[in-house]
Protein backbone atom coordinates (compact mmCIF):
# COMPACT_ATOMS: atom_id res chain seq x y z
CA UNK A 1 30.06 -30.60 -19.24
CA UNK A 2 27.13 -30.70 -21.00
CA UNK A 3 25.08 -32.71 -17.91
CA UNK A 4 26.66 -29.67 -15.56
CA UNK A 5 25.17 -27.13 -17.76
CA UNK A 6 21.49 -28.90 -18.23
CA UNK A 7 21.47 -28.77 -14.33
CA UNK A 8 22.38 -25.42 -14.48
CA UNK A 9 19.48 -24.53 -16.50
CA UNK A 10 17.07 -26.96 -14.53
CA UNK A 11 17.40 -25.25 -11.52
CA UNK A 12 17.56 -21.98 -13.00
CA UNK A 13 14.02 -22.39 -14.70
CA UNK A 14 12.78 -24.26 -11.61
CA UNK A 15 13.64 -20.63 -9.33
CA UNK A 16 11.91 -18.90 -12.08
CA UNK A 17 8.69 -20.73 -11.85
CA UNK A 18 9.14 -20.76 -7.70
CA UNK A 19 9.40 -16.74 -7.59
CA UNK A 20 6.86 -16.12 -10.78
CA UNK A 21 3.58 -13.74 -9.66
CA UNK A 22 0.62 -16.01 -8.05
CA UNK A 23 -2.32 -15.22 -9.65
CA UNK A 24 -4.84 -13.42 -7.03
CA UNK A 25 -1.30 -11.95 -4.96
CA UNK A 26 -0.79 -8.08 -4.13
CA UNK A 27 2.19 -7.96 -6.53
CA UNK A 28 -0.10 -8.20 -9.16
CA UNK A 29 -1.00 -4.48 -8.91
CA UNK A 30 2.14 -2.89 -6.74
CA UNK A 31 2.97 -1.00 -9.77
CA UNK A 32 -0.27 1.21 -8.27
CA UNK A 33 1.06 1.87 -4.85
CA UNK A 34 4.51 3.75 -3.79
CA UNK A 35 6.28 1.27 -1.55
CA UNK A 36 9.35 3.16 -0.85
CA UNK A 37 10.14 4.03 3.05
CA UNK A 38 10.02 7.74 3.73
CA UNK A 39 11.95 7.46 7.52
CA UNK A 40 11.61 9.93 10.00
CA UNK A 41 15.06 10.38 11.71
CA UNK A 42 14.87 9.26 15.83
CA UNK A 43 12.69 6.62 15.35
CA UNK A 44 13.21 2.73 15.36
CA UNK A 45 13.73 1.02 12.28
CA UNK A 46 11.57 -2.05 11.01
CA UNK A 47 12.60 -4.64 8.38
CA UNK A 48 9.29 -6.58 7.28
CA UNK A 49 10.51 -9.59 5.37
CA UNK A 50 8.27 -11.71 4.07
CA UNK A 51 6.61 -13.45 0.41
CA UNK A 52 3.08 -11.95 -1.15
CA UNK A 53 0.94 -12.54 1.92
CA UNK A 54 3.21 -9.74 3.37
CA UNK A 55 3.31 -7.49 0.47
CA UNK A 56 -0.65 -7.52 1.21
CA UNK A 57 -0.34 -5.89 4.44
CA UNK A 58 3.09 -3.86 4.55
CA UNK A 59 1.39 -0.88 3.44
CA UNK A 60 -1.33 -1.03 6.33
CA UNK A 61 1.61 -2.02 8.37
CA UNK A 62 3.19 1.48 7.28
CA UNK A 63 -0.12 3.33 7.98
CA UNK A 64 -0.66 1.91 11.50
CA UNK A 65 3.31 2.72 12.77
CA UNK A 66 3.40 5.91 11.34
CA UNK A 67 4.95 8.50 13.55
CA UNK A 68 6.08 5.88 15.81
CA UNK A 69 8.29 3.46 13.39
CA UNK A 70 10.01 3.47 10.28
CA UNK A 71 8.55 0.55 8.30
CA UNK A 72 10.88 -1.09 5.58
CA UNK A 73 10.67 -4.05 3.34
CA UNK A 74 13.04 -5.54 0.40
CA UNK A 75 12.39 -3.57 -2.70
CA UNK A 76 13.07 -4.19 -6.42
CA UNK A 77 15.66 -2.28 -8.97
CA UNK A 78 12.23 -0.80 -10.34
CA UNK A 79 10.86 0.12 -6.97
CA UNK A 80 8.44 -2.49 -6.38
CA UNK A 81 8.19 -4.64 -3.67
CA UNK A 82 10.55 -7.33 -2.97
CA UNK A 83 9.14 -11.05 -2.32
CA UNK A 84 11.05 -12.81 0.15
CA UNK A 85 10.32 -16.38 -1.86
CA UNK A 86 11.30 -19.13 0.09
CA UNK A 87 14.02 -19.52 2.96
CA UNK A 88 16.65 -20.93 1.03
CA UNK A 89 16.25 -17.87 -1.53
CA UNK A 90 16.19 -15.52 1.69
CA UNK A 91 19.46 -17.05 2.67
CA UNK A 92 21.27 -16.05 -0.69
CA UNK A 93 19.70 -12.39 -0.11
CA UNK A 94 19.49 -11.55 3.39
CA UNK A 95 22.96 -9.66 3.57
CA UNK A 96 21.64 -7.40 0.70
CA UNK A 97 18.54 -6.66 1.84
CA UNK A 98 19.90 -5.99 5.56
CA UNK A 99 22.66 -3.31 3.93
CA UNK A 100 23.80 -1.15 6.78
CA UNK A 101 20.80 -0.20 8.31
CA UNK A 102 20.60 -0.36 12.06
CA UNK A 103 17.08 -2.48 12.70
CA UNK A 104 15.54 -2.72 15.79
CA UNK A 105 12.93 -5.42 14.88
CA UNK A 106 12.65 -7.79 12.12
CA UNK A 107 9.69 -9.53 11.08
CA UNK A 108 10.29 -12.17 9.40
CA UNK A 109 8.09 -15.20 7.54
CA UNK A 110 9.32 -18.03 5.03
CA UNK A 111 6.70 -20.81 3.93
CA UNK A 112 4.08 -20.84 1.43
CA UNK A 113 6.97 -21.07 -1.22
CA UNK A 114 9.22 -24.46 0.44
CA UNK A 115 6.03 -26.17 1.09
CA UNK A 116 3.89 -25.75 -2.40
CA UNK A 117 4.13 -28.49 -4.68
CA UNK A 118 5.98 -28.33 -8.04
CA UNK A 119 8.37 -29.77 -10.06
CA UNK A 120 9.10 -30.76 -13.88
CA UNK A 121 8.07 -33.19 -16.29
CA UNK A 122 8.73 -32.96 -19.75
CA UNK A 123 10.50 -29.45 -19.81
CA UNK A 124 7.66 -27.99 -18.50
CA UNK A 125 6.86 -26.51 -14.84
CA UNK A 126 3.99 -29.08 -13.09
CA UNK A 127 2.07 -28.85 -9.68
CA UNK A 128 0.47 -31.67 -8.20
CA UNK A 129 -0.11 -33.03 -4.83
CA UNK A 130 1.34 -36.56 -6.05
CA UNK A 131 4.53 -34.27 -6.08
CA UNK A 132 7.33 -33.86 -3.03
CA UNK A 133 6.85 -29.65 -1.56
CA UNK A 134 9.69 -28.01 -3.41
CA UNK A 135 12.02 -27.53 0.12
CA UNK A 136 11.73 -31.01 2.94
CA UNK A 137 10.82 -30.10 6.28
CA UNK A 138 14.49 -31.15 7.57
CA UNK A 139 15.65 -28.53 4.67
CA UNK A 140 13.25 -25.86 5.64
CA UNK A 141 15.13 -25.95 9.35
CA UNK A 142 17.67 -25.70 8.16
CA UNK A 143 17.40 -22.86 5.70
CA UNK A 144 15.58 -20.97 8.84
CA UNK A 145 18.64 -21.20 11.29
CA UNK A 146 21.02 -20.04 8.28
CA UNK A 147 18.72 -16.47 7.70
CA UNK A 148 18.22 -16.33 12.05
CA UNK A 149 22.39 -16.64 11.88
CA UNK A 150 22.39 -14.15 9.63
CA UNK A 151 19.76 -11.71 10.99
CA UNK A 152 20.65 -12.38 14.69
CA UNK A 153 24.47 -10.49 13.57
CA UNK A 154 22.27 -7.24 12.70
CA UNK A 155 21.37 -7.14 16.57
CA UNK A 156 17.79 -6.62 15.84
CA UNK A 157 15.13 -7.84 17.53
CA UNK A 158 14.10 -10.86 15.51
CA UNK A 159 9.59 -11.91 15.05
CA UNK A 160 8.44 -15.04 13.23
CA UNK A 161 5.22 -14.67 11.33
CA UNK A 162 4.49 -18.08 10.88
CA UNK A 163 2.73 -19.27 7.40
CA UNK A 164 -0.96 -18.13 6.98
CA UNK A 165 -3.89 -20.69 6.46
CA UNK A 166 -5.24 -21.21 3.06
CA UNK A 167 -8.14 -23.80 1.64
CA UNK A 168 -7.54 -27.35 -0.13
CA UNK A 169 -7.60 -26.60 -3.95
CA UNK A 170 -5.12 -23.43 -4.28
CA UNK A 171 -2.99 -23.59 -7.49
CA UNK A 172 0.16 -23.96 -7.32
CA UNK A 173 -0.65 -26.91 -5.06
CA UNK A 174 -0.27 -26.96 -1.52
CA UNK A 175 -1.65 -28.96 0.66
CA UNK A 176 -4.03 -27.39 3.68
CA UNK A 177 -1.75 -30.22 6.14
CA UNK A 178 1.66 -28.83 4.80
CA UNK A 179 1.07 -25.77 6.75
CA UNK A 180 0.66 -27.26 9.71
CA UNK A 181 3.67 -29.14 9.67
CA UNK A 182 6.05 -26.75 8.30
CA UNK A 183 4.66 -24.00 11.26
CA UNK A 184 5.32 -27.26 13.60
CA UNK A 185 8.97 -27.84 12.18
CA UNK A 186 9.58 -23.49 12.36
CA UNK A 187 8.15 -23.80 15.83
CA UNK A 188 10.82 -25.94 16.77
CA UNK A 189 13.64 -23.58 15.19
CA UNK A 190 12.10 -20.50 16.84
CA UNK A 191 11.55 -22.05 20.26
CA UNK A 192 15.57 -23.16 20.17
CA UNK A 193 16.40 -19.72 19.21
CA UNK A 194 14.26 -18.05 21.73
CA UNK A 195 12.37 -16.34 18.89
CA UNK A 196 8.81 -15.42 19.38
CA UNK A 197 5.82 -16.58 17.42
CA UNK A 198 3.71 -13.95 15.86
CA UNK A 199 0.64 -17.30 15.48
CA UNK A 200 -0.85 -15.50 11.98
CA UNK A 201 -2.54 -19.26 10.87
CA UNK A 202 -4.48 -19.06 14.49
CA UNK A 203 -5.69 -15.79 13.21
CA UNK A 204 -6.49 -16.53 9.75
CA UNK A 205 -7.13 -20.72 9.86
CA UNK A 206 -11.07 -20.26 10.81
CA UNK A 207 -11.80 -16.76 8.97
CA UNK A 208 -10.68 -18.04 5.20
CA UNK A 209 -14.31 -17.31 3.95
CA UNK A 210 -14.18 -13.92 5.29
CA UNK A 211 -10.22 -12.71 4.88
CA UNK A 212 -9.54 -14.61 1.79
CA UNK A 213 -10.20 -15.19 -1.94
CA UNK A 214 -11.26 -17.86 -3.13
CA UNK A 215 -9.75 -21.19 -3.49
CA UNK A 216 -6.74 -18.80 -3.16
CA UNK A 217 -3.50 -18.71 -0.59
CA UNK A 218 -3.95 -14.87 -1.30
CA UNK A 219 -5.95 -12.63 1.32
CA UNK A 220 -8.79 -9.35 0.24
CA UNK A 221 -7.95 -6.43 1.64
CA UNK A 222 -9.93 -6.48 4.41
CA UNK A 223 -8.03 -10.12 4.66
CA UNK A 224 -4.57 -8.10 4.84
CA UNK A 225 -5.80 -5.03 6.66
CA UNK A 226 -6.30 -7.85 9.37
CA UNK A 227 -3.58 -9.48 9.47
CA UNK A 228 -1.71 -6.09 9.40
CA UNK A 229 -3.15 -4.85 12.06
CA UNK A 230 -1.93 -7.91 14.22
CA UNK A 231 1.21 -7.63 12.62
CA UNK A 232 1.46 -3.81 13.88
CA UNK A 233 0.32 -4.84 17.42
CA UNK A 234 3.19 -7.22 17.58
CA UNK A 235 5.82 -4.62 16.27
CA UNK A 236 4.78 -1.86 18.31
CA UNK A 237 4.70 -4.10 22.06
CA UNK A 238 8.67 -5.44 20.80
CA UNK A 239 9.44 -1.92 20.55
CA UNK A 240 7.60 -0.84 23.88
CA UNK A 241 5.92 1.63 21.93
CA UNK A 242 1.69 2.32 22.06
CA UNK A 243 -0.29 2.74 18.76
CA UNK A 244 -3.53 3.15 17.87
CA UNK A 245 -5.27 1.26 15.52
CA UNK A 246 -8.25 2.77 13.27
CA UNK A 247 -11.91 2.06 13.87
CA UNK A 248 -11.93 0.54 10.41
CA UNK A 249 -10.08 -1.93 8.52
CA UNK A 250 -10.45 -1.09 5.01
CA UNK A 251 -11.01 2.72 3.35
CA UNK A 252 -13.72 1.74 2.12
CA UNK A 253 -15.70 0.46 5.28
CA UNK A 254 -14.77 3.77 6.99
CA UNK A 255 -15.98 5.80 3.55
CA UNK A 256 -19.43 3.50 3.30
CA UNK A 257 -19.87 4.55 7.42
CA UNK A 258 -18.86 8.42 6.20
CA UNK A 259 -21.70 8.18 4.29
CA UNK A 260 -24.14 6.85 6.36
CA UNK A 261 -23.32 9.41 9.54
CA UNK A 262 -23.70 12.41 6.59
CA UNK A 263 -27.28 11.29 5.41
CA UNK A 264 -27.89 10.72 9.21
CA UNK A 265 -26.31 14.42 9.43
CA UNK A 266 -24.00 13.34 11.93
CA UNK A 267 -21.71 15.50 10.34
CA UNK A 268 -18.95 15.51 12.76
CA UNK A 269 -18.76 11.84 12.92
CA UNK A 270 -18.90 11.79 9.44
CA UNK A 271 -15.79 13.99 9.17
CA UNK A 272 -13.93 11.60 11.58
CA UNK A 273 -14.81 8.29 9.28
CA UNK A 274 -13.86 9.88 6.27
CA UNK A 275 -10.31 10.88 7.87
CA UNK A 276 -10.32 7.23 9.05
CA UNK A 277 -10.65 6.68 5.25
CA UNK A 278 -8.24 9.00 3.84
CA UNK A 279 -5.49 7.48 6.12
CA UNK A 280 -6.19 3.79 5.28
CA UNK A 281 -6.17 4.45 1.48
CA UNK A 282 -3.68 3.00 -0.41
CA UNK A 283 -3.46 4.84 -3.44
CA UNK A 284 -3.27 8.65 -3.52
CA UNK A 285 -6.01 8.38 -6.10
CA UNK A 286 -8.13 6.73 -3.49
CA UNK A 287 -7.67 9.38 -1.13
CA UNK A 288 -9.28 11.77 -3.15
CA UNK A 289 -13.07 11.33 -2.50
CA UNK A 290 -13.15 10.73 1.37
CA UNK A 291 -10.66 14.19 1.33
CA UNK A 292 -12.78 16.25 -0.54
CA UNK A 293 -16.55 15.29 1.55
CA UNK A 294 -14.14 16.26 4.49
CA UNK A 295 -13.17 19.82 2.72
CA UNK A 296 -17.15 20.10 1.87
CA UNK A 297 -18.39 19.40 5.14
CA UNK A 298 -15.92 20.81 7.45
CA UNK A 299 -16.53 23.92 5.04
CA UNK A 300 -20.17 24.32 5.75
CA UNK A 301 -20.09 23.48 10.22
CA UNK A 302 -17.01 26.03 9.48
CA UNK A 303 -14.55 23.52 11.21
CA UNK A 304 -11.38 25.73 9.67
CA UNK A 305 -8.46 23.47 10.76
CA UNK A 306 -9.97 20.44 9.12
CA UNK A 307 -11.15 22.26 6.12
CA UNK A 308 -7.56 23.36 5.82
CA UNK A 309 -5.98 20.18 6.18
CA UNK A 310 -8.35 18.69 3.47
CA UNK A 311 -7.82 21.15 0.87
CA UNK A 312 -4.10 20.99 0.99
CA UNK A 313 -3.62 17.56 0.65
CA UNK A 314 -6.58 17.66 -2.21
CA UNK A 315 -4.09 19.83 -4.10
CA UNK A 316 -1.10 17.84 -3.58
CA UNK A 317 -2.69 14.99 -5.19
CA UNK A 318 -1.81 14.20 -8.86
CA UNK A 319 -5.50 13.85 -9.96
CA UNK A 320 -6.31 17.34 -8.59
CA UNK A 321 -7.90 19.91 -11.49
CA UNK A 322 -8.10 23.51 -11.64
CA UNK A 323 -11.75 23.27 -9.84
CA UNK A 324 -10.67 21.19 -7.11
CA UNK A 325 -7.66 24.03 -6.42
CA UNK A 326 -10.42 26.99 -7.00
CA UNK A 327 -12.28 25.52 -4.48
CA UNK A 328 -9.62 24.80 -1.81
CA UNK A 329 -8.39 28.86 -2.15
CA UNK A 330 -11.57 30.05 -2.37
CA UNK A 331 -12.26 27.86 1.18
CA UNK A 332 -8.81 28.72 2.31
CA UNK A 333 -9.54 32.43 1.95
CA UNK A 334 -12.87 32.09 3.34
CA UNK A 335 -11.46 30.89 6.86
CA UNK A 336 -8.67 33.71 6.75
CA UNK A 337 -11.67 36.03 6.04
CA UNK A 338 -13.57 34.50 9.17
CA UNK A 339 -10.59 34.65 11.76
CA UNK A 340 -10.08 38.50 10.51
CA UNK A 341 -6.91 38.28 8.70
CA UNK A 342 -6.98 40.41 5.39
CA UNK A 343 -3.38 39.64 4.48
CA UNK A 344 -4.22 35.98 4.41
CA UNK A 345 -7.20 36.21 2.71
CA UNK A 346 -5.59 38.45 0.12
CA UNK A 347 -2.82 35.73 -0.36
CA UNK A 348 -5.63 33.41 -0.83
CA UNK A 349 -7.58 35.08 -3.41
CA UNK A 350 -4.44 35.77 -5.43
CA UNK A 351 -3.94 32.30 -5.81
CA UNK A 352 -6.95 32.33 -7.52
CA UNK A 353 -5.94 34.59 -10.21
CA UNK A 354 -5.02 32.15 -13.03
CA UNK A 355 -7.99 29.61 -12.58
CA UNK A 356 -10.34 32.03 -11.36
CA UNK A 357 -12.76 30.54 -14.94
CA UNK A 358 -12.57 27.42 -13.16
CA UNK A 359 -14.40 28.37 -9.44
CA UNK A 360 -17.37 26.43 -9.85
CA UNK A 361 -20.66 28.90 -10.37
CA UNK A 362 -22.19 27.96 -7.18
CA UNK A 363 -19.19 29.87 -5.63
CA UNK A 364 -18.92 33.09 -8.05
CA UNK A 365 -21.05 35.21 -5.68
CA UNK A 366 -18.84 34.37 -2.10
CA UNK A 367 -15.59 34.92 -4.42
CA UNK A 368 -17.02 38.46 -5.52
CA UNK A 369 -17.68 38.88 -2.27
CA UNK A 370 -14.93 38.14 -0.09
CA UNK A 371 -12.72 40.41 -2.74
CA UNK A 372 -14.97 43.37 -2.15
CA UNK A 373 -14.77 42.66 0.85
CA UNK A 374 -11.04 42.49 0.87
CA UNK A 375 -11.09 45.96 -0.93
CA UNK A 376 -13.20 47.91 1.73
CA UNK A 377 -11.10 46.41 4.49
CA UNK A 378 -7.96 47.66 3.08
């Protein structure tokens, strides 16, 4: 009894240590981001399954099918997102994490946790490469035809993202080789099942320096905005749908070329990379700055529908003040006052009643304006 129940807590402290947060992952900061699925009823629904690597690029995933595909992925009680571990662990959860959804695709990827190297000595968790990977390759097959069993009974549509490249000297240990034969031994299972390969170590194997952290299985964001986007591609052409990918990778490389087209004053190109980086933000908080140059400059070329679309998501955002919504009225009501519709531009100014001590001065003199204005009109 007492050898049952040390095994019992072996194992359960070993699947601890297997599922624990990797330092340098995406999980380390998902509390930031809002991972929940928000569908849109008609179109095809996606089930991204995957470990870390994938919570790194389901959000960019999200962002690049939007309109065209509801994008989903295993979530925690709190919210957060879900990591698919290894396949033996995906096994155990698939049927929960399936529910009653109707999918139309699954992307699927188990790896990085069967092949890393780690096991105990002493009572306490060790990694090594004199160690055995934590799952054998015959295991690992294994484990992959029980979740393709499983997920083929959903009737979805069923992608393998095969394990991503990653440098010798990653902690926990795993060898650069392991990857290569556990994609080799998947390959195998995939080919008997008719499954196709979406090849994400061809993408990532020579571009480690560029996509990845260091000494790190983990990718940047530009590393994961990558990936994602090949990810989408894939997605998309299983569904016989078209998307279209942004000019950018990252919000920040379309905010830094924002920037560079306005002191250029290429203003309207500069409006079109700063939506570029509104869209690819992550965070709402992120959203903020590339949202309001877009309100500013669409404000003074007198672009209204643009100006309008900035301002009201600028006030839907959490961090927005009292000066940020003075400023979007008073812009609002300017437009309505342009296109010659008093009513409007009444309802405008009136929403700028209780904050009008907060319209920044530089704007004091069109506001007194536009309600004289207003008052002659009527």
């Amino acid at each position: 009894m007492k050898t049952k129940l040390l095994k019992i807590i072996l194992l359960s402290s070993l699947a601890f240590v297997s599922y624990a947060v990797e330092q340098g992952s995406f999980e380390e900061k998902s509390n930031r981001y809002s991972w929940a699925c928000s569908p849109i009823e008609g179109l095809p629904n996606v089930l991204l399954v995957g470990d870390s690597i994938s919570i790194g690029y389901t959000l960019q995933v999200r962002q690049y099918l939007k309109g065209k595909a509801n994008l989903y992925r295993p979530m925690t009680d709190d919210g957060g997102p879900q990591n698919g571990g290894d396949a033996g662990g995906g096994k155990r959860s698939l049927k929960k994490w399936l529910g009653d959804t109707k999918w139309d695709v699954i992307h699927f990827n188990w790896g990085l946790h069967d092949l890393k190297r780690m096991g105990r000595e002493n009572g306490k968790s060790v990694s090594r490469a004199d160690i055995s990977p934590r799952v054998s390759i015959e295991q690992y097959k294994q484990d992959l035809q029980d979740c393709i069993d499983i997920m083929n009974a959903s009737g979805a549509k069923l992608i393998f993202g095969n394990t991503t490249a990653y440098p010798a000297g990653v902690q926990p240990v795993r060898l650069p080789e392991d990857a290569i034969k556990y994609n080799a031994a998947a390959a195998e299972v995939m080919q008997k099942n008719a499954i196709p390969i979406n090849d994400l170590y061809a993408l990532t194997h020579n571009r480690l320096a560029e996509l990845q952290s260091p000494k790190n299985v983990h990718f940047t964001e530009l590393g994961s905005a990558v990936i994602g986007k090949q990810v989408a591609s894939v997605i998309s052409k299983h569904l016989g749908i078209e998307i279209t990918l942004p000019l950018y990778n990252t919000a920040k490389e379309a905010l830094d070329a924002g920037d560079k087209f306005k002191k250029e004053e290429e203003f309207e190109e500069a409006i079109e990379a700063y939506k570029f980086s509104a869209s690819l933000a992550l965070s709402r908080a992120g959203k903020f700055r590339p949202l309001k140059y877009i309100s500013d400059l669409s404000y003074k070329m007198q672009v209204w529908e643009d100006n309008y679309e900035a301002n009201q998501a600028i006030i839907a955002l959490p961090r927005a003040s009292n000066r940020d919504r003075a400023i979007a009225y008073l812009h609002e009501a300017k437009m309505n006052d342009q296109l010659n519709k008093p009513e409007k531009t009444k309802a405008s100014l009136n929403k700028l009643k209780e904050i009008e001590k907060d319209i920044p001065p530089y704007l004091k003199n069109l506001y007194l304006t536009l309600k004289q204005c207003l008052v002659t009109s009527i």
